[in-house]
Protein backbone atom coordinates (compact mmCIF):
# COMPACT_ATOMS: atom_id res chain seq x y z
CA UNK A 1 0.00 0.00 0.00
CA UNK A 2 1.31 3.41 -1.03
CA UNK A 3 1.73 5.67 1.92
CA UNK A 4 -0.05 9.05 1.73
CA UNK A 5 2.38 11.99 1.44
CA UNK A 6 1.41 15.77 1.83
CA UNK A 7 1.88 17.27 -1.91
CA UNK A 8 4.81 18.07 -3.56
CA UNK A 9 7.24 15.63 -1.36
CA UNK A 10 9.73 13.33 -1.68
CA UNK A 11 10.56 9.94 -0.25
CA UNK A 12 12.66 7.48 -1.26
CA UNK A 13 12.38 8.69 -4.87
CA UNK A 14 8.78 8.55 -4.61
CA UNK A 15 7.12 11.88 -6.04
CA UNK A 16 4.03 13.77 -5.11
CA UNK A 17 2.53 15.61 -7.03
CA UNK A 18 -0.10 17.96 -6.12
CA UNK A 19 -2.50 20.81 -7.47
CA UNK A 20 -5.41 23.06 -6.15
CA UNK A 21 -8.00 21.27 -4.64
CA UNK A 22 -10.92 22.34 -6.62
CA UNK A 23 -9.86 21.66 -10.50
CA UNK A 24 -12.28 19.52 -11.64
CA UNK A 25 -13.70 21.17 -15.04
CA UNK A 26 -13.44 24.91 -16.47
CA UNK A 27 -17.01 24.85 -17.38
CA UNK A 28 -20.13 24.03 -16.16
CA UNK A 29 -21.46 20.82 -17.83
CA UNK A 30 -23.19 21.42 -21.28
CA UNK A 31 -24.30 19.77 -24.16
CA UNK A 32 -23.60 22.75 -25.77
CA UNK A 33 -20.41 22.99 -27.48
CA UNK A 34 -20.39 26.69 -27.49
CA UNK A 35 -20.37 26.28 -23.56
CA UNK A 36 -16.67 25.62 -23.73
CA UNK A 37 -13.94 27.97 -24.75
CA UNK A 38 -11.16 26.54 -26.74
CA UNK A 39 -9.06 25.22 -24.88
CA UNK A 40 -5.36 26.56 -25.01
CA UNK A 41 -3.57 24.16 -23.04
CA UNK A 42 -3.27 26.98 -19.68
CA UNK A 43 -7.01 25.52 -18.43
CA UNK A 44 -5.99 23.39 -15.13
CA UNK A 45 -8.36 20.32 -17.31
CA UNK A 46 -6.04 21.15 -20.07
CA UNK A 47 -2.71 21.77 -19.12
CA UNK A 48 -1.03 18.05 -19.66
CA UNK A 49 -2.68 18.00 -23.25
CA UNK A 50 -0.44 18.23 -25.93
CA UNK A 51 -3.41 19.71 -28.00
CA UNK A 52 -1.58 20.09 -31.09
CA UNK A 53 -1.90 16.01 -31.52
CA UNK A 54 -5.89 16.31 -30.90
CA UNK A 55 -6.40 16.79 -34.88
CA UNK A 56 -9.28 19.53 -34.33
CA UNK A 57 -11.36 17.48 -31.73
CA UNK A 58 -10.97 20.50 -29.16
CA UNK A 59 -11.31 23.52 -31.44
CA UNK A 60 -14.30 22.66 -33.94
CA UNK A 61 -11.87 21.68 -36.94
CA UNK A 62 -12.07 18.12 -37.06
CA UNK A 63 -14.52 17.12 -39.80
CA UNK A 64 -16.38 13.84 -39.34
CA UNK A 65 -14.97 11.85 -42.68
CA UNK A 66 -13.59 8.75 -41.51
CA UNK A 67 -15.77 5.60 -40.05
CA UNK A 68 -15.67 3.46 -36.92
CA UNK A 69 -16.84 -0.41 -37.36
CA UNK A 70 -19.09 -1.30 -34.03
CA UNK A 71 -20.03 -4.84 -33.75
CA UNK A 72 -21.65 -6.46 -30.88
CA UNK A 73 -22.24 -9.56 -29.41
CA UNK A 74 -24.64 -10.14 -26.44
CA UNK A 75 -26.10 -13.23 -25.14
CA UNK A 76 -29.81 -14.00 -25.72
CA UNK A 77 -31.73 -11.60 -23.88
CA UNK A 78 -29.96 -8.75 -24.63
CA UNK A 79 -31.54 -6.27 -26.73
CA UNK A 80 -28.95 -4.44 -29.09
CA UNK A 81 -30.21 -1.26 -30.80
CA UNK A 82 -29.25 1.51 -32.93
CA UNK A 83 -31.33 4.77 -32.36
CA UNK A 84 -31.38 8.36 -33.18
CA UNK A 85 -30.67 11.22 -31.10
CA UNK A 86 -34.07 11.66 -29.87
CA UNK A 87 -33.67 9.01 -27.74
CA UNK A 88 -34.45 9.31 -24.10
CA UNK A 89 -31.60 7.34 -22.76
CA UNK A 90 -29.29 9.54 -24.75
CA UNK A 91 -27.68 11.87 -22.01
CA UNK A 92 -29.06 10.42 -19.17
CA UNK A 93 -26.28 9.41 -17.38
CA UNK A 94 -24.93 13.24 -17.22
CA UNK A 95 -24.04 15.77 -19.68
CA UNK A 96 -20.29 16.50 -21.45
CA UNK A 97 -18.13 18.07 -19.56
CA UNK A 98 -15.62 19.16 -21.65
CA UNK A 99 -15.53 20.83 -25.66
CA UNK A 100 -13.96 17.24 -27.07
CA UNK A 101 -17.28 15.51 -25.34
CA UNK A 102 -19.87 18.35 -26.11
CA UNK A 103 -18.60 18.30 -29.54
CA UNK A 104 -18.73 14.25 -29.89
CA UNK A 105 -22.25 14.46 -28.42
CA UNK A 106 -23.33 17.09 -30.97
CA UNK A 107 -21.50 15.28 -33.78
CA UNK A 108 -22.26 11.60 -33.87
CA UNK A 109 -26.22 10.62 -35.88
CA UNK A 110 -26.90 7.54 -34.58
CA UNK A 111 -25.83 5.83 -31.18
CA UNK A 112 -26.18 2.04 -30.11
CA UNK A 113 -28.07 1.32 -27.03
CA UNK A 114 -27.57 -2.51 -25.66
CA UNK A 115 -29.93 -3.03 -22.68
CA UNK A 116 -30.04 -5.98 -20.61
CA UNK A 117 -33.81 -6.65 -18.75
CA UNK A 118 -34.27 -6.59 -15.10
CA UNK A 119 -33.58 -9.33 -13.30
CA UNK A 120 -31.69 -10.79 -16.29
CA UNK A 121 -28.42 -12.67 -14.97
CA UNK A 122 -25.97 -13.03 -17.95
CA UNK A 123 -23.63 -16.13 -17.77
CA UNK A 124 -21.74 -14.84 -20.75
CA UNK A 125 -20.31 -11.41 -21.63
CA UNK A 126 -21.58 -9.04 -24.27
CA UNK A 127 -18.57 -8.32 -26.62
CA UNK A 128 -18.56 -4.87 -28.43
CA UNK A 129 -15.84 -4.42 -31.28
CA UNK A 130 -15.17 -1.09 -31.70
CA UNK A 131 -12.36 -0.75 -35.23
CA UNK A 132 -11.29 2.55 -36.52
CA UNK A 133 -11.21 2.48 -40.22
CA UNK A 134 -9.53 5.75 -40.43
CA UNK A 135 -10.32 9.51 -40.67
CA UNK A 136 -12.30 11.27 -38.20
CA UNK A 137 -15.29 9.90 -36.17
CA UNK A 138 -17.78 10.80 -33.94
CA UNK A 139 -19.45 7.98 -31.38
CA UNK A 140 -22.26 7.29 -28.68
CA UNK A 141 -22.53 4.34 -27.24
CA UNK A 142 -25.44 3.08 -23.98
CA UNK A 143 -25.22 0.44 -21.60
CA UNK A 144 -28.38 -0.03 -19.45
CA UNK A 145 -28.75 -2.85 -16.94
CA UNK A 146 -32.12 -3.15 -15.39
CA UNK A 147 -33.31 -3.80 -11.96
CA UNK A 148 -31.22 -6.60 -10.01
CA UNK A 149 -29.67 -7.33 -13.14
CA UNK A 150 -26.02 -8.57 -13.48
CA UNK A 151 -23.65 -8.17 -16.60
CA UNK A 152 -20.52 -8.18 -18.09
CA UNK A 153 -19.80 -5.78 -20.91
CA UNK A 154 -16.13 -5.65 -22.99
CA UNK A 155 -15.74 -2.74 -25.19
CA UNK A 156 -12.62 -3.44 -27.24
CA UNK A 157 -11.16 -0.95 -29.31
CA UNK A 158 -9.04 -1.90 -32.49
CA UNK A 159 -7.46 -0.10 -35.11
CA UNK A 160 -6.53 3.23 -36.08
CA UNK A 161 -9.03 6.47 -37.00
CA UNK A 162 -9.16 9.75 -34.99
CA UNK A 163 -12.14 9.44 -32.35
CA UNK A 164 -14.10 11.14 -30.18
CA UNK A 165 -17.33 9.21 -28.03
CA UNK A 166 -19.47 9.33 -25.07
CA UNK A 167 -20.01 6.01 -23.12
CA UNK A 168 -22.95 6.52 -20.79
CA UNK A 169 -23.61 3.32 -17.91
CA UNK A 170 -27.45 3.30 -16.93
CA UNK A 171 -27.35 0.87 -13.48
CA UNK A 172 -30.58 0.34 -12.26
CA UNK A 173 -31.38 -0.24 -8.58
CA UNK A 174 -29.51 -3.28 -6.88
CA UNK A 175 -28.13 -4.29 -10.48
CA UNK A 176 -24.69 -5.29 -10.61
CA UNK A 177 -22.00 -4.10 -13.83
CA UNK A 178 -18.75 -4.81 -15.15
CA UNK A 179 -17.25 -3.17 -17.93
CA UNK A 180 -13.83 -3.54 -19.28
CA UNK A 181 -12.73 -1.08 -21.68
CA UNK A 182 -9.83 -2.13 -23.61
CA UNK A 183 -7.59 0.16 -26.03
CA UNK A 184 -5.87 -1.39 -28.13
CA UNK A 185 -5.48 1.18 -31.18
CA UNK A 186 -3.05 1.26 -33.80
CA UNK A 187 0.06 3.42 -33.51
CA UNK A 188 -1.60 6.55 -34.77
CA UNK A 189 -5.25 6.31 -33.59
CA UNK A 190 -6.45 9.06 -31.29
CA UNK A 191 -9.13 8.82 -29.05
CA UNK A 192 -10.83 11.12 -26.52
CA UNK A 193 -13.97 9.89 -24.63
CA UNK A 194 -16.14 10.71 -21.67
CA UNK A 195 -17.41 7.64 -19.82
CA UNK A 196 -19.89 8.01 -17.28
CA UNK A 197 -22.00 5.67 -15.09
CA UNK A 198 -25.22 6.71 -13.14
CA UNK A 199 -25.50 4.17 -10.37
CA UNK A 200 -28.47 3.20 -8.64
CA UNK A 201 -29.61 2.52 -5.26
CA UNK A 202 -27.79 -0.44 -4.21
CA UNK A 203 -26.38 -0.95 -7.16
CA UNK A 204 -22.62 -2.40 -7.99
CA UNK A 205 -20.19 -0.75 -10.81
CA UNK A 206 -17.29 -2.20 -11.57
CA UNK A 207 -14.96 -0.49 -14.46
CA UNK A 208 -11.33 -1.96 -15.27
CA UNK A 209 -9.86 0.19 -18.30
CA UNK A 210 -7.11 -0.92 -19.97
CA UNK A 211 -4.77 1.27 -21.96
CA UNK A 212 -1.76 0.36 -24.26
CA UNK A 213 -2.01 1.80 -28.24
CA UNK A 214 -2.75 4.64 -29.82
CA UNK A 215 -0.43 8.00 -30.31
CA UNK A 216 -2.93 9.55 -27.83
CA UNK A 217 -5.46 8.40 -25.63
CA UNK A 218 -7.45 10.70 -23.20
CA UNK A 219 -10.03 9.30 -20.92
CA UNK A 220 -12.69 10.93 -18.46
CA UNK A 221 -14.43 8.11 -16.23
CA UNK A 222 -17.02 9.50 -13.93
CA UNK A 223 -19.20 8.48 -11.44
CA UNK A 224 -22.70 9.73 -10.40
CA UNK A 225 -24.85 8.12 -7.54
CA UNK A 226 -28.83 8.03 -8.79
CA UNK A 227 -29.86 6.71 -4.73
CA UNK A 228 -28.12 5.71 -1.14
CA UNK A 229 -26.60 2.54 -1.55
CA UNK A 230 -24.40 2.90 -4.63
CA UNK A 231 -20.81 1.18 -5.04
CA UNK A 232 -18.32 1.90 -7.66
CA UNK A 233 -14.72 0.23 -8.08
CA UNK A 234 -12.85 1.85 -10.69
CA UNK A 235 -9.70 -0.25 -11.77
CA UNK A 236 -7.38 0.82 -14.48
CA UNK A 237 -3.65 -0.44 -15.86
CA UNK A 238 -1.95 1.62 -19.00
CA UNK A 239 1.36 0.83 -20.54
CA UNK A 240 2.82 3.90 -22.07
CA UNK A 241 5.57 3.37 -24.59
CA UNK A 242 7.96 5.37 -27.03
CA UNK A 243 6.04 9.20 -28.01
CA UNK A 244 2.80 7.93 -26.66
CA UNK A 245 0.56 10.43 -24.73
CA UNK A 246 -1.90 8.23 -22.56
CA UNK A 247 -4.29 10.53 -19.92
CA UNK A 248 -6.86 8.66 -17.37
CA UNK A 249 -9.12 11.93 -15.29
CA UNK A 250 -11.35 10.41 -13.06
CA UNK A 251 -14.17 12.23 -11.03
CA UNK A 252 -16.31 10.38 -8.56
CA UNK A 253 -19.06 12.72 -7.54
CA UNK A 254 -20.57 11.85 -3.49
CA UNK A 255 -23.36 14.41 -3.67
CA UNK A 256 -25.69 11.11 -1.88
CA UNK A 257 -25.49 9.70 1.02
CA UNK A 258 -24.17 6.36 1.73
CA UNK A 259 -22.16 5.35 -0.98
CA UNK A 260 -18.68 3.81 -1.36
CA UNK A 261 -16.09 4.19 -4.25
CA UNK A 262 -12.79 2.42 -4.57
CA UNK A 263 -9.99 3.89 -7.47
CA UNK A 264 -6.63 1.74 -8.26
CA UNK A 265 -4.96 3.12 -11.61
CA UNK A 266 -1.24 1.29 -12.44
CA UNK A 267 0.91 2.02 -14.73
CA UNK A 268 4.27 1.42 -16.82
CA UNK A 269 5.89 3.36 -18.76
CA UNK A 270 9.24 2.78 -20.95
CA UNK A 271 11.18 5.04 -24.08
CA UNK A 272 11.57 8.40 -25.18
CA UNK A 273 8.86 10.95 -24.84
CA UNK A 274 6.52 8.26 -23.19
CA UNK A 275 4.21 10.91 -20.70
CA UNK A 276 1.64 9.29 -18.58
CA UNK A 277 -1.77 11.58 -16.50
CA UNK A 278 -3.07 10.35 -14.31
CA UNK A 279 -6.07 12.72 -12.45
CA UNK A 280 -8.24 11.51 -9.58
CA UNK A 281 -10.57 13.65 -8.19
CA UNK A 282 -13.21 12.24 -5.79
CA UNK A 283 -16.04 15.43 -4.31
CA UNK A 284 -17.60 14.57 -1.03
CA UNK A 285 -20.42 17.35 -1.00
CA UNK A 286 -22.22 18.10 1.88
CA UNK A 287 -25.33 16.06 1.77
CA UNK A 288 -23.11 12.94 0.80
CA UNK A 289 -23.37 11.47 4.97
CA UNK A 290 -21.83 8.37 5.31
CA UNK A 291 -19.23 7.99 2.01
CA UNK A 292 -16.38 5.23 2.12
CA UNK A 293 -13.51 6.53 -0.34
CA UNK A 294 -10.32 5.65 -1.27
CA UNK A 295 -7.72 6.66 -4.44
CA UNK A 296 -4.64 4.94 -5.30
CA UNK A 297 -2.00 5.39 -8.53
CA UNK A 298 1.16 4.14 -8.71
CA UNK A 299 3.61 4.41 -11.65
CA UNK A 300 6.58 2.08 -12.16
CA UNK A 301 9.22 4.31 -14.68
CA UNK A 302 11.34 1.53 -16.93
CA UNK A 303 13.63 3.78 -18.64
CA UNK A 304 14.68 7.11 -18.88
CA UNK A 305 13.22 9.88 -21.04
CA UNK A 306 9.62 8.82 -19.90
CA UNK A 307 7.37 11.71 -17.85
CA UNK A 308 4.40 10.80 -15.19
CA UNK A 309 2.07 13.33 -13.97
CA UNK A 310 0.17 11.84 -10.90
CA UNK A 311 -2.39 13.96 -9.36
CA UNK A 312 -4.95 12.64 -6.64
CA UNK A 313 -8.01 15.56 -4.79
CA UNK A 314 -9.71 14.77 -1.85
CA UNK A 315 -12.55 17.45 -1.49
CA UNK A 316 -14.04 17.03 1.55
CA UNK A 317 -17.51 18.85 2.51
CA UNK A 318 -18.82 17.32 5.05
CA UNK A 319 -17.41 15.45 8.55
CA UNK A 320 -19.83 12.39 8.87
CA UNK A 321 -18.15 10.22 6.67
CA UNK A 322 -17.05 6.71 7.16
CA UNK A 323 -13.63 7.40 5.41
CA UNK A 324 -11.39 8.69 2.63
CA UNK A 325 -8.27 8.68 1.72
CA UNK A 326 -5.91 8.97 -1.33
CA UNK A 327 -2.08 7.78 -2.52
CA UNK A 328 0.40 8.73 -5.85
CA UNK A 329 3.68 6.70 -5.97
CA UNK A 330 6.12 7.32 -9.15
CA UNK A 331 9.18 5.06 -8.79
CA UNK A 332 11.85 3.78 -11.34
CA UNK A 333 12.48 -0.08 -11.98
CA UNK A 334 14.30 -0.81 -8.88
CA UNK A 335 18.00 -2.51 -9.82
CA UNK A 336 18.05 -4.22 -6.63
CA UNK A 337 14.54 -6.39 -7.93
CA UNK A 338 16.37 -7.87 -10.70
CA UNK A 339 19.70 -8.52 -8.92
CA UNK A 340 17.49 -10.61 -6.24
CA UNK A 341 15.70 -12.43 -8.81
CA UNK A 342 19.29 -12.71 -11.44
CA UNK A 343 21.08 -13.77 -8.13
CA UNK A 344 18.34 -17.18 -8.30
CA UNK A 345 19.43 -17.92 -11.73
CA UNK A 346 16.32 -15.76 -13.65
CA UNK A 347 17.87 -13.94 -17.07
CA UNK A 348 17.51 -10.15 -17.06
CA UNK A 349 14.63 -10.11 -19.17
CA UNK A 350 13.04 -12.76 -17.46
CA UNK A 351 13.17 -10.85 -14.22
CA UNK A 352 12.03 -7.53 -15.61
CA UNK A 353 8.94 -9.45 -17.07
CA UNK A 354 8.42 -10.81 -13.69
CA UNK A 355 8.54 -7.80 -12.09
CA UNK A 356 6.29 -5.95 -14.59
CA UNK A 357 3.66 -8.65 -14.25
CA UNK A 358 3.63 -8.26 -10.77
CA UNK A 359 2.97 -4.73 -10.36
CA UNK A 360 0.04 -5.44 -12.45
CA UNK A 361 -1.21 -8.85 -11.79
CA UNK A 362 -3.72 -7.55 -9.43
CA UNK A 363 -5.50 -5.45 -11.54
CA UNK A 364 -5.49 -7.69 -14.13
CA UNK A 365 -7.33 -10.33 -11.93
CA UNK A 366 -10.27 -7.87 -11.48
CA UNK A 367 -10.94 -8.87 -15.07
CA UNK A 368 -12.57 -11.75 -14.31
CA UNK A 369 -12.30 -13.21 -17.62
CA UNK A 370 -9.14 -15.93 -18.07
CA UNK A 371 -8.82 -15.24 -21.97
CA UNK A 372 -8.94 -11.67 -21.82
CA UNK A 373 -6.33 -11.59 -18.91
CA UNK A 374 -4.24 -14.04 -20.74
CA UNK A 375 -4.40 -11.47 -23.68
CA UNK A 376 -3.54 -8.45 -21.62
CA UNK A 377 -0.08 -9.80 -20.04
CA UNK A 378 0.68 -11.35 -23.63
CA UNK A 379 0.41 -7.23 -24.51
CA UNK A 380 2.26 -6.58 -21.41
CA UNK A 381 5.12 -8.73 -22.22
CA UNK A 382 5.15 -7.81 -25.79
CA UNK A 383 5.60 -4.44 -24.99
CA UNK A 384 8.25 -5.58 -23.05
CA UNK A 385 10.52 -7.56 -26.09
CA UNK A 386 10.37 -4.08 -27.78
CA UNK A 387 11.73 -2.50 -25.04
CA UNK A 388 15.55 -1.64 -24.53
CA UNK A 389 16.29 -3.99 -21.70
């Protein structure tokens, strides 16, 4: 367990790093693209952005004339729809919160909704394909789980294209979800996308995202609680390699009482220009009575030349709370880790694999799905080969 160290410390070659407390958005959530200035890369949401690799997605440029290939595959039961954007479900969960998420909501014509009934316990997953076939795209996808349902959704992105899409998570009361978001882009893709899950009373959300291609890849998971009750464990691992630009923001919004959320982002990075974000807010408002919280990211450096910024907030509103608490750890490959292992007969490269799969082997095991981990530490270790040892 990380230890928890005041802002913009050092221990043991572990760095902090911190930022005001309240620096959540620059705008008040619209659907409204015109709600958001362009950003200029000074905003606080901004400022780790290299927006000059966003192709237009931030400033009203980009032109929608590529294509994104969605298929899905859901177990019997599961209704899979494509609708328009009169659609009540569309924008339910909670509006954009930033120009790149406004715009994708006013940009995409249809979106696909897959629903699973109430009560309706899926023994299988439902598999969505997501393939970027190039050019510029706009997306909106819908996951709704009914009443005391339970599910597993994988959203697997492939490919290369420039992207920008809203993923809204609809969990009704005592339902339970898992999503694993997986990206897996080309070396050029770029994607930028909003996720966010209403959860229900009682309800269970689980997210694990998983981040390794693409030449940029900028996230925004967010949590809203619908009813007392609601849990949320948001799991996430990212291997950021040579030039790559991979950002994870997380906001988990208390404003009800009686509700827990968990966070636990790792990552690796290795190569030249490699820059990791990691931010993690978490808002306990003043009506929120009763909220279990905790934050955790830690970031294992492989070589030099790549950048981490780390930044947990705790806002705090309120003093009846069961807990909360958040951690950042940054640390390089320690030499003295592969000398134990070398000293027991284990190659170099065998004991840097080791290692690496061991700093993420937990996270992966949240996956719940044998094939798909098996996949993911295959990645892991491929990414490793290319690396300079």
């Amino acid at each position: 367990m990380a230890e928890t160290i005041p802002a913009g410390s050092t221990t043991d070659g572990v760095i902090q790093v911190g930022q005001p407390t309240d620096a959540r958005v620059s705008a008040p959530a619209s659907y409204d693209v015109a709600d958001f200035p362009v950003p200029h890369g000074r905003e606080e949401d901004w400022r780790f952005t290299p927006l000059e690799r966003l192709r237009g997605l931030h400033d009203g440029t980009a032109v929608a004339d590529g294509g994104v290939k969605v298929e899905v595959i859901a177990p019997e039961g599961v209704t899979v729809e494509t609708v328009g954007r009169d659609d009540a479900r569309l924008g339910k969960a909670g509006k954009p919160v930033d120009r790149v998420a406004a715009q994708a909501y006013s940009s995409f014509e249809k979106a696909s909704v897959v629903s699973v009934p109430k009560e309706t316990v899926l023994t299988e997953p439902v598999r969505i394909a997501v393939h970027g076939e190039g050019g510029t795209a706009f997306g909106h996808q819908v996951i709704e789980v009914g009443a005391f349902a339970e599910a597993v959704v994988v959203i697997d992105h492939t490919g290369d294209a420039t992207v920008a899409a809203n993923v809204e998570y609809l969990i009704g009361d005592g339902a339970k979800l898992t999503v694993v978001s997986v990206q897996d882009w080309g070396d050029t893709a770029v994607h930028v996308g909003q996720h966010t899950a209403l959860v229900g009373r009682d309800a269970t959300f689980k997210s694990v995202v998983v981040t390794f291609g693409g030449d940029l890849v900028r996230l925004h998971p967010r949590v809203v609680y619908g009813a007392p009750g609601g849990e949320a464990e948001l799991y996430g691992l990212y291997f950021t390699d040579n030039g790559q630009h991979q950002e994870h923001r997380l906001f988990i919004d208390h404003d009800t009482p009686h509700c827990r959320s968990n966070v636990a982002y790792k990552g690796a990075l290795q190569g030249q220009e490699a820059h990791a974000v990691w931010i993690g807010d978490v808002l306990i408002r003043a009506a929120a009575e009763g909220t279990d919280t905790y934050e955790l990211n830690r970031n294992l450096v492989l070589t030099d030349g790549a950048r981490v910024d780390s930044v947990p907030n705790l806002e705090i509103e309120t003093g009846e709370i069961v807990g909360a608490g958040h951690a950042s750890a940054t640390g390089r490959f320690e030499d003295e880790q592969l000398f134990y292992l070398m000293a027991r007969g284990i190659p170099a490269d065998e004991a840097r694999r080791l290692v690496v799969r061991g700093f993420f082997a937990e996270l992966v095991q949240q996956i719940g799905l044998p094939e798909l981990e098996e996949r993911l530490i295959a990645k892991i270790e491929a990414e490793l080969e290319a690396s300079v040892g």
